[in-house]
Protein backbone atom coordinates (compact mmCIF):
# COMPACT_ATOMS: atom_id res chain seq x y z
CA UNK A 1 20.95 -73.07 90.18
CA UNK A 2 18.01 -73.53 87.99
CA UNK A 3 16.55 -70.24 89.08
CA UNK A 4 19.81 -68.42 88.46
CA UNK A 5 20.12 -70.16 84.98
CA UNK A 6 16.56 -69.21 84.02
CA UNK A 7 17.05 -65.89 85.21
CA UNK A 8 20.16 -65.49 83.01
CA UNK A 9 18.52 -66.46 79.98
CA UNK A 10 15.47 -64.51 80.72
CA UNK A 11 17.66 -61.39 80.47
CA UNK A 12 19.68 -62.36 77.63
CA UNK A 13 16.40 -62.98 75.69
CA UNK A 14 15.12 -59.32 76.63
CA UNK A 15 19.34 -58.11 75.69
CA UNK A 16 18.86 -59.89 72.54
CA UNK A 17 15.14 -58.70 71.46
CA UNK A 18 15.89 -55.09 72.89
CA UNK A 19 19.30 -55.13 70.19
CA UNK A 20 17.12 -56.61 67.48
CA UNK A 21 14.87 -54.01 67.90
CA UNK A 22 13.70 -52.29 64.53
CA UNK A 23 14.41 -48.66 64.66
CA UNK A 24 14.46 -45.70 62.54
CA UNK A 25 16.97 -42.25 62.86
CA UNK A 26 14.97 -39.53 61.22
CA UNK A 27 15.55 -36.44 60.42
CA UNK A 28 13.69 -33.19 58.58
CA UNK A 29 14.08 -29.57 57.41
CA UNK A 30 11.54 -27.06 57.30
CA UNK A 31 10.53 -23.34 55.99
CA UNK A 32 10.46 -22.57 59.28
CA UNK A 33 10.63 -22.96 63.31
CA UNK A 34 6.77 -23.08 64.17
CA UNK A 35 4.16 -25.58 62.88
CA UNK A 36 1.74 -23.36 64.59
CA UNK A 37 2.64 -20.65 62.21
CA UNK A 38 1.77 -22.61 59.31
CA UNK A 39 5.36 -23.59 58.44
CA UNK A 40 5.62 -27.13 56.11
CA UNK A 41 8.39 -29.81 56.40
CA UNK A 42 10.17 -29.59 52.86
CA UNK A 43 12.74 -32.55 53.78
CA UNK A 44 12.22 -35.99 55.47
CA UNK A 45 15.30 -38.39 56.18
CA UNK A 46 15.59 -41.55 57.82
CA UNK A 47 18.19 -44.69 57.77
CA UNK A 48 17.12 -47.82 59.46
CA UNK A 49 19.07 -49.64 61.86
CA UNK A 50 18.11 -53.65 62.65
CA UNK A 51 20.49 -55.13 65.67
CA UNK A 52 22.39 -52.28 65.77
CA UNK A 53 23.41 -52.48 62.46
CA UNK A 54 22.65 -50.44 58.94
CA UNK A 55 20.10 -52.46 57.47
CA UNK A 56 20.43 -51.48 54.00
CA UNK A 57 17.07 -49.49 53.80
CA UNK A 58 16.15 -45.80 54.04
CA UNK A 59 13.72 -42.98 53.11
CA UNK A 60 14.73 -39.82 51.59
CA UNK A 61 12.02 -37.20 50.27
CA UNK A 62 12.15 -33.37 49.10
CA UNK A 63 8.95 -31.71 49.55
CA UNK A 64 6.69 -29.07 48.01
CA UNK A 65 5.49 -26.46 51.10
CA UNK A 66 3.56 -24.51 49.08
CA UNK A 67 4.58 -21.18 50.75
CA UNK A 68 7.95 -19.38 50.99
CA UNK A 69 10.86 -20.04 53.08
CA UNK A 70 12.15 -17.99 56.33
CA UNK A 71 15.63 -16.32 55.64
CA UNK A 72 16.87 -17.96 58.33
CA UNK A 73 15.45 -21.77 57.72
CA UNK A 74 17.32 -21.68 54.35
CA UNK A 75 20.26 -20.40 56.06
CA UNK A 76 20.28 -23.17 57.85
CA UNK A 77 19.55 -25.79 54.86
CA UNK A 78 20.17 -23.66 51.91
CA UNK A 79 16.73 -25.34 50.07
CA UNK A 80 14.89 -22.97 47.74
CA UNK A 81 11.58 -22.99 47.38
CA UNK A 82 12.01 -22.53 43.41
CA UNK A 83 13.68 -26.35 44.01
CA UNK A 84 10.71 -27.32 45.77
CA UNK A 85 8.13 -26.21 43.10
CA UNK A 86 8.34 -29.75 41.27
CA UNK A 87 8.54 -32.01 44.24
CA UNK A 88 5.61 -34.20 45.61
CA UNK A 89 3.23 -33.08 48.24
CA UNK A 90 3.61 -34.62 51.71
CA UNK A 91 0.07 -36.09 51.21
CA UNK A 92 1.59 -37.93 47.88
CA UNK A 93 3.82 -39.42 50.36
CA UNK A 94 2.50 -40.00 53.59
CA UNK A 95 1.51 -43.47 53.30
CA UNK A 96 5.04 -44.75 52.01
CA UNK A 97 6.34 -42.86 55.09
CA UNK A 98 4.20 -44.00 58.07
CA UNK A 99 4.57 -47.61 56.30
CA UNK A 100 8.45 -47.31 56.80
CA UNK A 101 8.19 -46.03 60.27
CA UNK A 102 5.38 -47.85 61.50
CA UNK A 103 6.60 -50.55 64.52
CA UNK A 104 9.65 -49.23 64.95
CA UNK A 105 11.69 -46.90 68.06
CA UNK A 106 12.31 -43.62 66.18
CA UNK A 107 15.68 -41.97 66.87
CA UNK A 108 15.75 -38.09 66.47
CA UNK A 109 17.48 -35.33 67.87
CA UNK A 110 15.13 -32.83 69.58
CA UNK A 111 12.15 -34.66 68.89
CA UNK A 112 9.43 -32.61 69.91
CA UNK A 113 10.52 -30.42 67.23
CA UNK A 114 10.40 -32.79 64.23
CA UNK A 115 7.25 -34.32 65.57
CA UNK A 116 5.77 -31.36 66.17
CA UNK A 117 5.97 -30.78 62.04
CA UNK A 118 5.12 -34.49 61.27
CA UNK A 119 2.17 -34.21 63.05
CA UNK A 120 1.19 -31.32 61.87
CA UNK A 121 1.22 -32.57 58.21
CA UNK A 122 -0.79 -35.23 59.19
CA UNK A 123 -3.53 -33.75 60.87
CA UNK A 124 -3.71 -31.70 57.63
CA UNK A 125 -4.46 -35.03 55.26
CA UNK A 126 -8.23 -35.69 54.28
CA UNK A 127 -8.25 -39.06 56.30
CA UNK A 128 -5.89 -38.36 59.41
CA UNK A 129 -4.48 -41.48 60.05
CA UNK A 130 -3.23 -39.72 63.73
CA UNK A 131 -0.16 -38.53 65.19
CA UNK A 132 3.56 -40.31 64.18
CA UNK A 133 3.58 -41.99 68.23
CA UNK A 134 0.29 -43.99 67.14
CA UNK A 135 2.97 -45.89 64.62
CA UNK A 136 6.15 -46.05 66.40
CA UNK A 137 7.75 -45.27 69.43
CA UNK A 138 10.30 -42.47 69.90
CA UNK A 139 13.84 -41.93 72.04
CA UNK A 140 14.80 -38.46 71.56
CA UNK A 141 18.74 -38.19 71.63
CA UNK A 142 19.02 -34.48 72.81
CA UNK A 143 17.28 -35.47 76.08
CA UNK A 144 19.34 -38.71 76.20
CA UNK A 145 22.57 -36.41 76.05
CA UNK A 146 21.64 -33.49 78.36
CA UNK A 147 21.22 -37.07 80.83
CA UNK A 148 24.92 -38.20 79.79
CA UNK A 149 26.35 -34.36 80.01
CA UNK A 150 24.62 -32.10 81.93
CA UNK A 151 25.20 -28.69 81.33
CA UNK A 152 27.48 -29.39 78.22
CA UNK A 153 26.39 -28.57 74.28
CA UNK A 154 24.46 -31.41 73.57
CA UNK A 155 23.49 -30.31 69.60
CA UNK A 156 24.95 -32.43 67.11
CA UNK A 157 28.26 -30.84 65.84
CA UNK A 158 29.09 -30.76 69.92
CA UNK A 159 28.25 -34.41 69.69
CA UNK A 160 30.30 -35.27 66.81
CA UNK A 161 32.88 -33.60 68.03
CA UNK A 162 32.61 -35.20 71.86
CA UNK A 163 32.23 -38.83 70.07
CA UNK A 164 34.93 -38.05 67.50
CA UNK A 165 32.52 -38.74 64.58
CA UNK A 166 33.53 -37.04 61.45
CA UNK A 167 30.92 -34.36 60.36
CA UNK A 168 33.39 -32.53 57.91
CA UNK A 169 30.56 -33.02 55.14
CA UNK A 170 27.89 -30.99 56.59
CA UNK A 171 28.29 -27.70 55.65
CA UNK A 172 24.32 -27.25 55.56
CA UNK A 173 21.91 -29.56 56.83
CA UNK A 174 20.55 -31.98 55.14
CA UNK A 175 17.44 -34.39 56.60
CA UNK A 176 19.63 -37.42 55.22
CA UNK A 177 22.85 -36.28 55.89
CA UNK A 178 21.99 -35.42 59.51
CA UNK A 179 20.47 -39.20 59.86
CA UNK A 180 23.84 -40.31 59.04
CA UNK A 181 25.39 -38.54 61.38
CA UNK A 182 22.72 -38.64 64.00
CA UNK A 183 22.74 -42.76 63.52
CA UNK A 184 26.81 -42.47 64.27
CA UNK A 185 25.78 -40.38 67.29
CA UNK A 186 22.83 -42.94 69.12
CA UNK A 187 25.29 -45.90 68.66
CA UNK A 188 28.28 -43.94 70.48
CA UNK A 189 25.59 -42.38 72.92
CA UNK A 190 24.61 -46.12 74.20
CA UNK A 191 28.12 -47.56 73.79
CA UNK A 192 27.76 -49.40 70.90
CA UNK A 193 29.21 -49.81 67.34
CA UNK A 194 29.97 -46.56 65.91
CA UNK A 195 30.92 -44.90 62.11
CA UNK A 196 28.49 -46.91 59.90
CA UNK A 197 29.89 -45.69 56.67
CA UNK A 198 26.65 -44.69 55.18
CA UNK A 199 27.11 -44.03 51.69
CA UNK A 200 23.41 -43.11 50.31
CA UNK A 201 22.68 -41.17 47.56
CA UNK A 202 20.38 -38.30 48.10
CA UNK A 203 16.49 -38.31 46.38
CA UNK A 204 16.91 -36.94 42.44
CA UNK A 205 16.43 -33.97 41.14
CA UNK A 206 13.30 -34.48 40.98
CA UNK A 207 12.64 -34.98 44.61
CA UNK A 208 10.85 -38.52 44.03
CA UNK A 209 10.93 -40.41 47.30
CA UNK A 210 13.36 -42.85 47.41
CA UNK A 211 13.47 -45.72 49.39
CA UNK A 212 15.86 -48.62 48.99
CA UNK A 213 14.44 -52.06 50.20
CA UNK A 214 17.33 -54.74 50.26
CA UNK A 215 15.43 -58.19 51.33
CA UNK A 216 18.88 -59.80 51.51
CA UNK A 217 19.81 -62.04 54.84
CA UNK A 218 22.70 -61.74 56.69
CA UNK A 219 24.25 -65.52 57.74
CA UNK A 220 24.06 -66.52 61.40
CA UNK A 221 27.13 -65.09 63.35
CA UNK A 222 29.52 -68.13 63.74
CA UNK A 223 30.36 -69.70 67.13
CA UNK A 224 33.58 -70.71 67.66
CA UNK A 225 33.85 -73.05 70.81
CA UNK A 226 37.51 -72.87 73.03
CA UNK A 227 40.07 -75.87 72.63
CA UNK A 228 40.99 -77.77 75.82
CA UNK A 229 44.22 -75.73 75.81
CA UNK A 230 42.67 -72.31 75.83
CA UNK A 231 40.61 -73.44 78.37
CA UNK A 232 43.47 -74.51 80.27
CA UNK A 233 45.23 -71.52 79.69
CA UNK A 234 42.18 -69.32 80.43
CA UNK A 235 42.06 -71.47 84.47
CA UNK A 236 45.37 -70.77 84.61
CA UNK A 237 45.28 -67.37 83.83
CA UNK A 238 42.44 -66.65 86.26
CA UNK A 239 44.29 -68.44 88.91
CA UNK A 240 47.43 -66.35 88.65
CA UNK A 241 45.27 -63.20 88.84
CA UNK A 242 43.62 -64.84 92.17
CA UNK A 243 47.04 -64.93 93.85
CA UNK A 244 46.95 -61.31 93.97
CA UNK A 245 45.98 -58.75 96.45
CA UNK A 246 42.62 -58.30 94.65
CA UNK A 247 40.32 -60.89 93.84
CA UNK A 248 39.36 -62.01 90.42
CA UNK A 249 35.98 -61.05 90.36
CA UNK A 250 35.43 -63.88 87.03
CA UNK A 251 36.31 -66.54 89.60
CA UNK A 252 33.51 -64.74 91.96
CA UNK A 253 31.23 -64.58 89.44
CA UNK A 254 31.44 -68.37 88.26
CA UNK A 255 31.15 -69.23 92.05
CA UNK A 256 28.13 -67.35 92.15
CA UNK A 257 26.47 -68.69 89.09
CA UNK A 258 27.48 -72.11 89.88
């Protein structure tokens, strides 16, 4: 019994620290489809998410490329480079950024793609601090779908729409926008609470990075013990459903465990 017990709250302690797990959904747009060709990220966007929950804190930067933008990347996002002209370098940046991500699982749809650019604008800083895996690790949610529904549209409108997750606001993308959405996505994916509500406001005009800290605590979740009645009511129950052709598999289970 004591090994049974023990091995129960062994897993509930990894159930617990796995769900409390820091992680980040992130998001970015860019003048372009290949690093390699010297295309820049111009957009980084990322929500964090503490025990499955919206933690109140996020990143949200517009950036200066310093070269035009493909036709078809601003398509896609609809950001001009004459919007970009005032906006910080990713080097004026990069250490507020790697300091938000660092230690926690990064969430991002097609991730080779987006880390592909990351770590090409960090290989490009004076002191390359390394590539984004050295800070964090990363689940990439496009290889985590093609594993739920193979040979189905896995991008993220098919998602939305599979998950019933309203996307009605993204007419373009957006790095924060898609965040959002892709947060909303990764809690449906792995069956947990879904349509966060995220309400944040984009980064100025100016394209200063903004990133809201919010230090507050949320109180311990309240444990309500059952009344002697309910717990009669729950045996009796249980019993009633034991009389039955099938089993009750609770009553196995508590056999088991006992």
């Amino acid at each position: 019994m004591n090994a049974q017990m023990n091995l129960r709250d062994w897993r509930y302690r990894v159930e617990q620290e796995q769900a409390a797990m820091r992680r980040i959904v992130l998001d970015t747009e860019t003048t372009g489809l290949e690093p390699a060709a010297g295309h820049r990220v111009i957009e980084i966007g990322a929500v964090e998410l503490v025990d499955r929950r919206l933690s109140g804190q996020h990143f949200h930067t517009y950036l200066n490329p310093q070269r035009d933008i493909e036709d078809g990347a601003l398509e896609v996002h609809g950001i001009t480079r004459e919007f970009l002209l005032d906006k910080p370098l990713f080097a004026d940046v990069a250490a507020d950024f790697l300091k938000f991500v660092g230690g926690a699982e990064l969430i991002i749809h097609n991730a080779p793609f987006d880390l592909g650019f990351l770590d090409m604008e960090l290989s490009l800083l004076q002191d390359c601090p390394g590539t984004v895996t050295d800070f964090c690790t990363v689940l990439d949610t496009l290889e985590l779908a093609r594993e739920l529904h193979p040979g189905q549209r896995n991008n993220l409108d098919a998602l939305c729409k599979r998950y019933e997750i309203d996307n009605s606001s993204r007419v373009l993308h957006g790095a924060l926008l898609d965040a959002e959405i892709l947060a909303d996505v990764y809690l449906a994916m792995t069956g947990g609470q879904t349509n966060l509500g995220l309400s944040f406001q984009p980064a100025s005009a100016k394209g200063q990075t903004s990133m809201s800290v919010d230090t507050s605590t949320r109180p311990p979740l309240r444990v309500l013990q059952p009344s002697e009645q309910e717990l009669s009511l729950h045996a009796a129950r249980l019993a009633t459903i034991q009389k039955q052709p099938r089993q009750c598999l609770w009553l196995e289970q508590e056999a088991e465990n006992s």
